[in-house]
Structures are given as structure tokens and as C-alpha cells.
PDB file of N, CA and C in Angstrom:
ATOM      1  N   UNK A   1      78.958  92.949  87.942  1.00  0.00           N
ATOM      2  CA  UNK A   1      80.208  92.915  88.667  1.00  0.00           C
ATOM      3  C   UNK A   1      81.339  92.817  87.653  1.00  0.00           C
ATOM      4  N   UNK A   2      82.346  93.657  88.050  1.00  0.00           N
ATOM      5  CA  UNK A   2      83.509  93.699  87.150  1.00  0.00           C
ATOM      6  C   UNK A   2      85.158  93.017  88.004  1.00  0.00           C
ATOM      7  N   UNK A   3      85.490  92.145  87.418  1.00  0.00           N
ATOM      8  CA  UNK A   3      86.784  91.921  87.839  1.00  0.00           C
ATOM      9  C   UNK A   3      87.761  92.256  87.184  1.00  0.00           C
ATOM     10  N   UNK A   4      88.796  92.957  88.145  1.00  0.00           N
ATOM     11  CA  UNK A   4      89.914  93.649  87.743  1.00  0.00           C
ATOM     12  C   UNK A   4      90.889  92.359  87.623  1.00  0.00           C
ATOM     13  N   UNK A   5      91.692  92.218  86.403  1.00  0.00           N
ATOM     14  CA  UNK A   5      93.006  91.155  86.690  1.00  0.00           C
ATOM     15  C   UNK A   5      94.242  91.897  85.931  1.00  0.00           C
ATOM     16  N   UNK A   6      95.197  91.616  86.790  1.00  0.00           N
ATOM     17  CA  UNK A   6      96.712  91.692  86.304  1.00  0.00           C
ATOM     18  C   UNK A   6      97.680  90.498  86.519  1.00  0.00           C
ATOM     19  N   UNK A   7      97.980  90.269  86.013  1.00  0.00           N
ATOM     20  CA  UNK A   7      99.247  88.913  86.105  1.00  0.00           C
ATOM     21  C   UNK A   7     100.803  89.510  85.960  1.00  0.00           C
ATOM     22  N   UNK A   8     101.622  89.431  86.797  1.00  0.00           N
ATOM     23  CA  UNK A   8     102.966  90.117  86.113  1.00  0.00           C
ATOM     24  C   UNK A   8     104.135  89.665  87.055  1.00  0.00           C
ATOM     25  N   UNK A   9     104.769  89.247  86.262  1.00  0.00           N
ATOM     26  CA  UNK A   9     106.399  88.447  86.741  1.00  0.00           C
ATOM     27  C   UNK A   9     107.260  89.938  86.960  1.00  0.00           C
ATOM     28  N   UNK A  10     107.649  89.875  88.849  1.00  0.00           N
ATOM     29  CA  UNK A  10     108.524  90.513  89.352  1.00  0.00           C
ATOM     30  C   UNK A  10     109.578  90.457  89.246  1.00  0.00           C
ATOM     31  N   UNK A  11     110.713  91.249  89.662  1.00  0.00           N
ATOM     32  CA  UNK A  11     112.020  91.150  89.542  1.00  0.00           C
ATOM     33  C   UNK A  11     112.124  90.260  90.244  1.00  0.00           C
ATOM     34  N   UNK A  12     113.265  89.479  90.810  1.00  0.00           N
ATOM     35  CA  UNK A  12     113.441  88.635  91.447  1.00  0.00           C
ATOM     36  C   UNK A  12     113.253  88.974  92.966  1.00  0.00           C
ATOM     37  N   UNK A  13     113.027  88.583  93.991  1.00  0.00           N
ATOM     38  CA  UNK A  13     112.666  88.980  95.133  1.00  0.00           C
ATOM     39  C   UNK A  13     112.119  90.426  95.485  1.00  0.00           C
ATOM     40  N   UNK A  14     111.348  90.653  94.616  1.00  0.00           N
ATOM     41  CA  UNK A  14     110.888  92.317  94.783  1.00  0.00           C
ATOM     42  C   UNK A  14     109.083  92.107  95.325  1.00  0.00           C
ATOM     43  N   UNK A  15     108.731  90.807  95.696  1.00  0.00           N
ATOM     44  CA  UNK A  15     106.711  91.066  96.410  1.00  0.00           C
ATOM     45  C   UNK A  15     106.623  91.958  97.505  1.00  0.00           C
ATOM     46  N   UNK A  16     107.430  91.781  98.314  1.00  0.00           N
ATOM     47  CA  UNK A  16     107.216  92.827  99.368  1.00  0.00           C
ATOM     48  C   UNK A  16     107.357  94.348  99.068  1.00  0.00           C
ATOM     49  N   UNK A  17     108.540  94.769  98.448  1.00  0.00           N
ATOM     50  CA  UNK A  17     108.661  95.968  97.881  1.00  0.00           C
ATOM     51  C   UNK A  17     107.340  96.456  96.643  1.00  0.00           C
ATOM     52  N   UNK A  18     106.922  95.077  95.966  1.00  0.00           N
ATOM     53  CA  UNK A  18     105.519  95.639  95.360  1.00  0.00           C
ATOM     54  C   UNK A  18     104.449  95.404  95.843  1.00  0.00           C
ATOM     55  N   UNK A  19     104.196  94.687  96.881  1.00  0.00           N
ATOM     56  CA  UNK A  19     103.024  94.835  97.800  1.00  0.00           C
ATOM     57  C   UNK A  19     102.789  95.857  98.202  1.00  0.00           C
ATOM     58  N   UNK A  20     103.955  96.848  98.847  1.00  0.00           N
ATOM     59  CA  UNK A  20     104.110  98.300  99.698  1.00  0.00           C
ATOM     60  C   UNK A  20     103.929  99.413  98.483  1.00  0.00           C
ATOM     61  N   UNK A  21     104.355  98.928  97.437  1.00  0.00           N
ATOM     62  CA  UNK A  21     104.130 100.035  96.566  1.00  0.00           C
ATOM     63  C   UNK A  21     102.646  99.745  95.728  1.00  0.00           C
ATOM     64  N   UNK A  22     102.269  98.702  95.580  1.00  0.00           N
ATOM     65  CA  UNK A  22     100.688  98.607  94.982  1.00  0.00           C
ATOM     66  C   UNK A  22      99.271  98.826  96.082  1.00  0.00           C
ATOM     67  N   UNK A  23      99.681  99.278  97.492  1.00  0.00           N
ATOM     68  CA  UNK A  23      98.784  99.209  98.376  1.00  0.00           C
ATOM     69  C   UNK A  23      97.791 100.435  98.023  1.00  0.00           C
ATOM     70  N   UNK A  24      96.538 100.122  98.209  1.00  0.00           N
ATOM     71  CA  UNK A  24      95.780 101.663  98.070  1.00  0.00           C
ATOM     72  C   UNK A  24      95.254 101.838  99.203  1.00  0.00           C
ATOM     73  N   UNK A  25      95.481 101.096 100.070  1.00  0.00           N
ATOM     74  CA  UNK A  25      94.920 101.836 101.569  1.00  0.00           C
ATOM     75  C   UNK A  25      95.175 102.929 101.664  1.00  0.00           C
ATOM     76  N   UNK A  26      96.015 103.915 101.197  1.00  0.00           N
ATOM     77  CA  UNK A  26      96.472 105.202 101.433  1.00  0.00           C
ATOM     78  C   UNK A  26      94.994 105.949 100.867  1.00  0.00           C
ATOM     79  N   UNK A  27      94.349 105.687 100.024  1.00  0.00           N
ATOM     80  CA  UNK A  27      93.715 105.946  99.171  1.00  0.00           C
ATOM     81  C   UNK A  27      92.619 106.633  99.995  1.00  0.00           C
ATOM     82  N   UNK A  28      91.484 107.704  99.408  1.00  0.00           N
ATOM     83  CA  UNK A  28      90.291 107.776 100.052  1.00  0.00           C
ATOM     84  C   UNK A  28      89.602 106.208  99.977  1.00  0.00           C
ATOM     85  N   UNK A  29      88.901 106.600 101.786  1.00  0.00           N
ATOM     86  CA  UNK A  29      88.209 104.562 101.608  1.00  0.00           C
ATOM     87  C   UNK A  29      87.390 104.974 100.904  1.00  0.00           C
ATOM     88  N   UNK A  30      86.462 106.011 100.232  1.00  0.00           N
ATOM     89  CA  UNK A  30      84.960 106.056  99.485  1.00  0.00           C
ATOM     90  C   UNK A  30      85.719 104.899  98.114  1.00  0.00           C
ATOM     91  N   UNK A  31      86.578 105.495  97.606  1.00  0.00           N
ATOM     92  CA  UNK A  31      87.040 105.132  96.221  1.00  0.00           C
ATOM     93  C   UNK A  31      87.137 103.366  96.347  1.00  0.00           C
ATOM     94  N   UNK A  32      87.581 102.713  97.476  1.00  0.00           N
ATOM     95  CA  UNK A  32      87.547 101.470  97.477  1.00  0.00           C
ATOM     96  C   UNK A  32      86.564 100.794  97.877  1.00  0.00           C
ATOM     97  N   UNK A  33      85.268 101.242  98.395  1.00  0.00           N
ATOM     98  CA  UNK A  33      83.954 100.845  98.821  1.00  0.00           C
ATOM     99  C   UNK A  33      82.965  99.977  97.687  1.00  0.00           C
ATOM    100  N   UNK A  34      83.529 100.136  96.616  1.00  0.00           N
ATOM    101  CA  UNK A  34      82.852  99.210  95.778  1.00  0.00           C
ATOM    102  C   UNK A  34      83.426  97.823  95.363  1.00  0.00           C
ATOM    103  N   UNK A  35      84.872  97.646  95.738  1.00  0.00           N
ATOM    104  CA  UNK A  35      85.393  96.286  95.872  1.00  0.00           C
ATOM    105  C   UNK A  35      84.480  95.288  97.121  1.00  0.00           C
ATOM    106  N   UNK A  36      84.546  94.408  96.612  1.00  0.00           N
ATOM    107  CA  UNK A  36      84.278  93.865  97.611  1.00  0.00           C
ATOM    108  C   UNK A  36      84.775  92.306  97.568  1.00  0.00           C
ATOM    109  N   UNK A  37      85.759  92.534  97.549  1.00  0.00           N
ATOM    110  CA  UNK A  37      87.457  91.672  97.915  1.00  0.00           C
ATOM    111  C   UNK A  37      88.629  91.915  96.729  1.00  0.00           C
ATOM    112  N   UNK A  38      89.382  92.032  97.247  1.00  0.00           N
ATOM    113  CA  UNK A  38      91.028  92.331  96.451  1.00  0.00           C
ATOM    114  C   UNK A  38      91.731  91.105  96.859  1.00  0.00           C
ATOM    115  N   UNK A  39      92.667  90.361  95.973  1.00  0.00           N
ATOM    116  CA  UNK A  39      93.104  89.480  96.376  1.00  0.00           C
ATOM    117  C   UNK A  39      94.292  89.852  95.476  1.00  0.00           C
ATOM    118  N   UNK A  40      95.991  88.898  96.070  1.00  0.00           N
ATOM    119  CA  UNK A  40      97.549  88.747  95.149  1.00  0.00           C
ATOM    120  C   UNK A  40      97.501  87.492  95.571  1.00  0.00           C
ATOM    121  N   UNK A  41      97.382  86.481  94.702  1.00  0.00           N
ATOM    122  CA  UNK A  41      98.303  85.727  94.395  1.00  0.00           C
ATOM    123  C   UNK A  41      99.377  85.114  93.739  1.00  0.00           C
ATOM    124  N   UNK A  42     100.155  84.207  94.606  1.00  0.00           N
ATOM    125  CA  UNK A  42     101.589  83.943  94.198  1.00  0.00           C
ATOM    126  C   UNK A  42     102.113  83.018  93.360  1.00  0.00           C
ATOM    127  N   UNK A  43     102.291  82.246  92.376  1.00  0.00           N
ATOM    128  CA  UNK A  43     102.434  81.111  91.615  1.00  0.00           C
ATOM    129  C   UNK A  43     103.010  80.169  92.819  1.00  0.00           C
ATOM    130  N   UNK A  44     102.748  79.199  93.047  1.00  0.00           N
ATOM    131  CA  UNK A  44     103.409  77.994  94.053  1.00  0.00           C
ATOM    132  C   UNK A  44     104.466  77.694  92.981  1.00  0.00           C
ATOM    133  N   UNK A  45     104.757  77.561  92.337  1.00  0.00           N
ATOM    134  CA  UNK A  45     106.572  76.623  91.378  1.00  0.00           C
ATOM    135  C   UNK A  45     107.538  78.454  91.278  1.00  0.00           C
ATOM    136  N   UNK A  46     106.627  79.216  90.880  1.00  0.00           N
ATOM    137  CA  UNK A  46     107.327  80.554  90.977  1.00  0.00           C
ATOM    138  C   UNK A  46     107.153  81.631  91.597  1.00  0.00           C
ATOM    139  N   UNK A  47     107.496  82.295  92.660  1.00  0.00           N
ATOM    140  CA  UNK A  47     106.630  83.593  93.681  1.00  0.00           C
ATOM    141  C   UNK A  47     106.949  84.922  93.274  1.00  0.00           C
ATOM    142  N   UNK A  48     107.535  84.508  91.656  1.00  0.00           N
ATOM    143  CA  UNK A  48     108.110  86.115  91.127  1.00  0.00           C
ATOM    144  C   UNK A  48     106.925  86.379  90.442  1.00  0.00           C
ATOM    145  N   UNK A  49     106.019  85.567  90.127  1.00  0.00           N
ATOM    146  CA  UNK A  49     105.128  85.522  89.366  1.00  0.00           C
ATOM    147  C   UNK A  49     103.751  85.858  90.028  1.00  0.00           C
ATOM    148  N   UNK A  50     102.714  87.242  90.397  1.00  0.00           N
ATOM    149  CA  UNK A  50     102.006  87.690  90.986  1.00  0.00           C
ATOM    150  C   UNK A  50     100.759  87.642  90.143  1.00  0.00           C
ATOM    151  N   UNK A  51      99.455  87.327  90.550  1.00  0.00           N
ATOM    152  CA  UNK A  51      98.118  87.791  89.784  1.00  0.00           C
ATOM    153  C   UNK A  51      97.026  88.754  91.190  1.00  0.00           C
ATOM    154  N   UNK A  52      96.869  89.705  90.606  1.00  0.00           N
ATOM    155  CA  UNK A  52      96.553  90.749  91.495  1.00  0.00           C
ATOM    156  C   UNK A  52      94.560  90.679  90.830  1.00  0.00           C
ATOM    157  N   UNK A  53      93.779  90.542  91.763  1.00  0.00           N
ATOM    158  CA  UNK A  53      92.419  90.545  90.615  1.00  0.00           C
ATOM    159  C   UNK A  53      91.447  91.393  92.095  1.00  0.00           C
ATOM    160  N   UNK A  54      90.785  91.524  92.097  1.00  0.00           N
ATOM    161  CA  UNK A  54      89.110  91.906  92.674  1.00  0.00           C
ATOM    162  C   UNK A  54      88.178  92.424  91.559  1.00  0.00           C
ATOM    163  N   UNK A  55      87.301  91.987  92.479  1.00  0.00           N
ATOM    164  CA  UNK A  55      85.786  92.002  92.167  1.00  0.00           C
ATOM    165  C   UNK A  55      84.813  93.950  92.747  1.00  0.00           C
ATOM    166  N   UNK A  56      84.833  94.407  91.408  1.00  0.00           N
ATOM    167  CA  UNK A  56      83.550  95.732  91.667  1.00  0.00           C
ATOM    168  C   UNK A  56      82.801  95.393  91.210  1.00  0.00           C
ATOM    169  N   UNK A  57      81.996  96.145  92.509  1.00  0.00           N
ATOM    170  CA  UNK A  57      80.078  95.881  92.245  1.00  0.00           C
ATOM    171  C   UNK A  57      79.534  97.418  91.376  1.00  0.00           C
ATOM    172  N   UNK A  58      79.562  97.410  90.282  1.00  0.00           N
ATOM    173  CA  UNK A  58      79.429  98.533  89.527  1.00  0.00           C
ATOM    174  C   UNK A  58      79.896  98.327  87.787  1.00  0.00           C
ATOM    175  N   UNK A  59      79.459  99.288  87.130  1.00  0.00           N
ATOM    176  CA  UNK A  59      79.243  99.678  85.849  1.00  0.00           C
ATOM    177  C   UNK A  59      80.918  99.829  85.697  1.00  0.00           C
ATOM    178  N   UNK A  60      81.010  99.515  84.537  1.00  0.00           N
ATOM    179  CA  UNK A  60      82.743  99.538  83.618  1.00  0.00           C
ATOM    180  C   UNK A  60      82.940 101.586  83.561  1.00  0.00           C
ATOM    181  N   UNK A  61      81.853 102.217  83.442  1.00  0.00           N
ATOM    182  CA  UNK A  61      82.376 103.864  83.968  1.00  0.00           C
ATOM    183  C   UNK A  61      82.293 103.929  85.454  1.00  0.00           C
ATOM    184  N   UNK A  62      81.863 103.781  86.269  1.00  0.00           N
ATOM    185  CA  UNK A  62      82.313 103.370  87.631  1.00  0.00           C
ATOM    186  C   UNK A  62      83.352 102.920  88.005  1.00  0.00           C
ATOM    187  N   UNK A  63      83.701 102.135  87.792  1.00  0.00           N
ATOM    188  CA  UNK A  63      85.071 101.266  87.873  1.00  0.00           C
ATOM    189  C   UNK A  63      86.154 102.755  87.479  1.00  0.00           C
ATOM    190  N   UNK A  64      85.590 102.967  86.270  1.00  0.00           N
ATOM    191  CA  UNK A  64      86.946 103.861  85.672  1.00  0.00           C
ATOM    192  C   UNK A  64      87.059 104.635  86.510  1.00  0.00           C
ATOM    193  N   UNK A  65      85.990 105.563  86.785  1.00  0.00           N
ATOM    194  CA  UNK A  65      86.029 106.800  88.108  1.00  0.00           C
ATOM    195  C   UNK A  65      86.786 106.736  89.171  1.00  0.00           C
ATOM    196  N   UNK A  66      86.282 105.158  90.044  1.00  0.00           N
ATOM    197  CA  UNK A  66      86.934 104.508  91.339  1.00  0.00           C
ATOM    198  C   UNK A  66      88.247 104.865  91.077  1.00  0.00           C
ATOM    199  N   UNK A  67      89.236 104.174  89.481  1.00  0.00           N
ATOM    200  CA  UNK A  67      90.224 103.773  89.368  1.00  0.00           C
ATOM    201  C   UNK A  67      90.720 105.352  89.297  1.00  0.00           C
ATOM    202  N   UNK A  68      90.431 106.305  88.892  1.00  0.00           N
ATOM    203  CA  UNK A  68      90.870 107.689  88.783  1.00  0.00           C
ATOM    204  C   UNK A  68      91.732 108.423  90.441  1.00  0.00           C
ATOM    205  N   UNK A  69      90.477 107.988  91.215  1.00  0.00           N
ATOM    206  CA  UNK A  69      90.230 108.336  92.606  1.00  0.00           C
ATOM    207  C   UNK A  69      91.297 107.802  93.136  1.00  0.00           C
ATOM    208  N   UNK A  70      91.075 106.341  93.142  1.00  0.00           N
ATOM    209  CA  UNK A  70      92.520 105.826  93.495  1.00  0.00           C
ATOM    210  C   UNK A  70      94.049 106.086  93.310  1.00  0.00           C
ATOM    211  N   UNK A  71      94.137 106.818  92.276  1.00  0.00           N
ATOM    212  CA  UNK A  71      95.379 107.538  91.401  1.00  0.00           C
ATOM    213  C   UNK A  71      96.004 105.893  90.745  1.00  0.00           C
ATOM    214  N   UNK A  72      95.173 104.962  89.864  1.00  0.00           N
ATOM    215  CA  UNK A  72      96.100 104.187  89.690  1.00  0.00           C
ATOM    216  C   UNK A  72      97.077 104.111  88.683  1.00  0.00           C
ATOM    217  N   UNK A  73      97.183 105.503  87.914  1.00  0.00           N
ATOM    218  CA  UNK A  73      98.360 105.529  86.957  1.00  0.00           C
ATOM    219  C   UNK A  73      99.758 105.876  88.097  1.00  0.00           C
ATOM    220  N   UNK A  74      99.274 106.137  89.526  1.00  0.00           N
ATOM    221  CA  UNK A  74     100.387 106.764  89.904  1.00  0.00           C
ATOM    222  C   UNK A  74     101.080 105.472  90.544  1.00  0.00           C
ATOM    223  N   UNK A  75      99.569 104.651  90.882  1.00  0.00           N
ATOM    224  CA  UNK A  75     100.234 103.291  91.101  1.00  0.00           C
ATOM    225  C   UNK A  75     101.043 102.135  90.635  1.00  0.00           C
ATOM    226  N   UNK A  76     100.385 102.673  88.816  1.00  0.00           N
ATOM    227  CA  UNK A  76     101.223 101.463  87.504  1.00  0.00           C
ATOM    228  C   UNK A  76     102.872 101.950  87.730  1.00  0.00           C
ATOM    229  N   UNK A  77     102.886 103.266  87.944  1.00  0.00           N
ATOM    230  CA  UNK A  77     104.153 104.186  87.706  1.00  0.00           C
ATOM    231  C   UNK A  77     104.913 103.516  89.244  1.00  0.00           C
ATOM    232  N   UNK A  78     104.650 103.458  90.345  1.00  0.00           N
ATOM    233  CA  UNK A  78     105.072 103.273  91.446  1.00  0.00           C
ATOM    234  C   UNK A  78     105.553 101.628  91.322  1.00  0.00           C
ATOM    235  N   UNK A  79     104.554 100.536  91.021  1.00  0.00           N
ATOM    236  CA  UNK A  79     105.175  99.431  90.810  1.00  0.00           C
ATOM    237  C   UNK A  79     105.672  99.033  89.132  1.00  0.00           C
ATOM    238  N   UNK A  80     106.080  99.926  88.988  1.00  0.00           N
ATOM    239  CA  UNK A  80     106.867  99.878  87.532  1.00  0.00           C
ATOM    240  C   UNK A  80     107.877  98.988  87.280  1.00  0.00           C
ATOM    241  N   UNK A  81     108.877  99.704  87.991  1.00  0.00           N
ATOM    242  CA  UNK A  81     110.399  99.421  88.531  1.00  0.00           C
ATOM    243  C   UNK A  81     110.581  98.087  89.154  1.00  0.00           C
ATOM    244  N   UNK A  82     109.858  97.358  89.598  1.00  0.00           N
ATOM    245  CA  UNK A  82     109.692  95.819  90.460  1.00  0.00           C
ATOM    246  C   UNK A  82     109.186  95.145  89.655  1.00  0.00           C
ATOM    247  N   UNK A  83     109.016  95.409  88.221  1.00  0.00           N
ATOM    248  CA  UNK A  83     108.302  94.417  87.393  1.00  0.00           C
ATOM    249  C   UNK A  83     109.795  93.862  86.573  1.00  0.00           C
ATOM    250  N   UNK A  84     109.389  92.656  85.808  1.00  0.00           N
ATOM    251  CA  UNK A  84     110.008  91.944  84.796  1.00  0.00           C
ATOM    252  C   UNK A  84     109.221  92.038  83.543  1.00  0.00           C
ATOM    253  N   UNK A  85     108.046  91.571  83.927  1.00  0.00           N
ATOM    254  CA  UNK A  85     106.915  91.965  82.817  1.00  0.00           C
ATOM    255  C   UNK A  85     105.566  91.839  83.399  1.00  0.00           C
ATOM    256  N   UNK A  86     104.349  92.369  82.173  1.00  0.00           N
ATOM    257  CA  UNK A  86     103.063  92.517  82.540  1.00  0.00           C
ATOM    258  C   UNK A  86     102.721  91.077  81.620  1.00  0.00           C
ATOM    259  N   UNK A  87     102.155  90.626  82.617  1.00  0.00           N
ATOM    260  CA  UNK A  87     101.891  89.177  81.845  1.00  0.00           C
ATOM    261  C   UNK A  87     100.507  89.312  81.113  1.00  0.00           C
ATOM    262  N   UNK A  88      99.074  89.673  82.252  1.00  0.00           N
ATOM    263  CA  UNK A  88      97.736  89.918  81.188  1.00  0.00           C
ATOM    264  C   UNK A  88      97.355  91.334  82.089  1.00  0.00           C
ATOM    265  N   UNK A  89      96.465  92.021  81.649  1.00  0.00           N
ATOM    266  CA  UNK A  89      96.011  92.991  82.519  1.00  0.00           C
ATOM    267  C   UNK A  89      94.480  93.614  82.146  1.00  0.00           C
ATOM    268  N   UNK A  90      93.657  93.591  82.285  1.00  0.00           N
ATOM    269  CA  UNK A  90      92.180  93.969  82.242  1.00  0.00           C
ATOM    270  C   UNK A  90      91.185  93.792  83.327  1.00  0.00           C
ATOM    271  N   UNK A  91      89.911  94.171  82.805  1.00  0.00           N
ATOM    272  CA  UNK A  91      88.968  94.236  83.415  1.00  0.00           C
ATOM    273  C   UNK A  91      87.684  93.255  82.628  1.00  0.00           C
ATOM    274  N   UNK A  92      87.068  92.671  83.564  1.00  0.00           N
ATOM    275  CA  UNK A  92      86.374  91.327  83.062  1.00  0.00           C
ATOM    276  C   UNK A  92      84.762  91.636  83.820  1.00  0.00           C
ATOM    277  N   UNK A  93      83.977  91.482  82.486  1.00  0.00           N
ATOM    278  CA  UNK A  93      82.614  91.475  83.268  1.00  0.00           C
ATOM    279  C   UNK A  93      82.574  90.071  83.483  1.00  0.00           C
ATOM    280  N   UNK A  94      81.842  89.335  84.791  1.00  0.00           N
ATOM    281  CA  UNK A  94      81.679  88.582  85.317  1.00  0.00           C
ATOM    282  C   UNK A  94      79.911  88.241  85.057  1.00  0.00           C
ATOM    283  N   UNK A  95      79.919  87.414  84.552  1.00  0.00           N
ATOM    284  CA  UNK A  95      79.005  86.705  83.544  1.00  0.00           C
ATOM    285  C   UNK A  95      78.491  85.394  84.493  1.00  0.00           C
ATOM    286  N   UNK A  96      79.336  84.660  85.430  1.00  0.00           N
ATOM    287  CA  UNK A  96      78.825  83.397  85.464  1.00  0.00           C
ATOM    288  C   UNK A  96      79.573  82.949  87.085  1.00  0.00           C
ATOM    289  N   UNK A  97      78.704  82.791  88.282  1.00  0.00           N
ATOM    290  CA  UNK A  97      79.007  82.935  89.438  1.00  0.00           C
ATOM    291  C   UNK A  97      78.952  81.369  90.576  1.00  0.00           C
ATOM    292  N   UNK A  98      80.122  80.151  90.109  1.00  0.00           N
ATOM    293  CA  UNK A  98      80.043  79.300  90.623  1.00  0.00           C
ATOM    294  C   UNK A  98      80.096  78.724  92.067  1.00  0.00           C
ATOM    295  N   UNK A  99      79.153  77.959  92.574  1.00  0.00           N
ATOM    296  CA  UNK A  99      79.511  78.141  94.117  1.00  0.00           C
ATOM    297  C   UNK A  99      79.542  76.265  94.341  1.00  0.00           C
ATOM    298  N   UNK A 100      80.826  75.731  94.931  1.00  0.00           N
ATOM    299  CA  UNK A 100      80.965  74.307  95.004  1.00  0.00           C
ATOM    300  C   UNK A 100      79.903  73.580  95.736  1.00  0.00           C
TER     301      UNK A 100
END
């Protein structure tokens, strides 16, 4: 399993405008069938401050393919403009699976 993470401080009141512009529901659903959960969260002291992560069940060239399908350069390009900065951004093999 691979987790996708991005962290990145918005313009000032711009989540909704980058929620609408980072959505891939538009997307073919095949291409998102290997997530299996997407999550944004918001910093509680700051809400300009977004970490966007999910979890694929698949190989790091899989992932890349998915991410092709999805068009997500068209997506980096779309929430461009609503950023302040990219705080971290990668992809993480998931090594170690804690349950409370």
C-alpha cells in the first residue's frame, strides 16, 4: 500500500475554491478504484493550512498510471493559483499498520 501526502498552506480563505478545484470525481471512477480512502485535512490553530493524503492498494508504477489517468498535472496546475506554498508532497510506502 502506497500513501499519497501533500501538505500546503492556502491563500487565505481559498479551501473551498481548492476543494472544487482538487476534486477528481470528474475523473474516470476505474482510475480511482484503487484508493481506498482519500482524506483533507485542516490544521485546527490554522485552516489555510491543508494535508491532502490516501491510501493505494498497488505497486509505486500503478499508482503512477492511476495518477496519469486522473490528469493530475492538470490538477497541480488547477490548484496552483490557491496555494501560498507546498509544504511536503510524496508518496509513502506504508510499512507498518497500527490499529488502537
Amino acid at each position: 500500500m502506497i500513501c499519497t501526502l501533500t501538505a500546503r498552506r492556502l491563500e487565505p480563505g481559498a479551501y473551498e475554491k481548492f476543494r472544487q478545484a482538487w476534486d477528481p470525481t470528474r475523473a474516470n471512477h476505474d482510475a480511482l478504484r484503487q484508493w481506498s480512502r482519500i482524506y483533507h485535512c485542516r490544521d485546527v490553530s490554522d485552516p489555510d493550512v491543508v494535508i491532502s493524503f490516501g491510501f493505494f492498494e498497488g505497486s509505486l508504477d500503478e499508482l503512477r498510471e492511476a495518477q496519469a489517468r486522473l490528469g493530475r498535472a492538470s490538477q497541480v496546475e488547477r490548484v496552483d493559483p490557491l496555494l501560498a506554498a507546498v509544504l511536503l508532497d510524496g508518496s509513502f510506502e506504508v510499512v507498518e499498520e497500527l490499529s488502537p
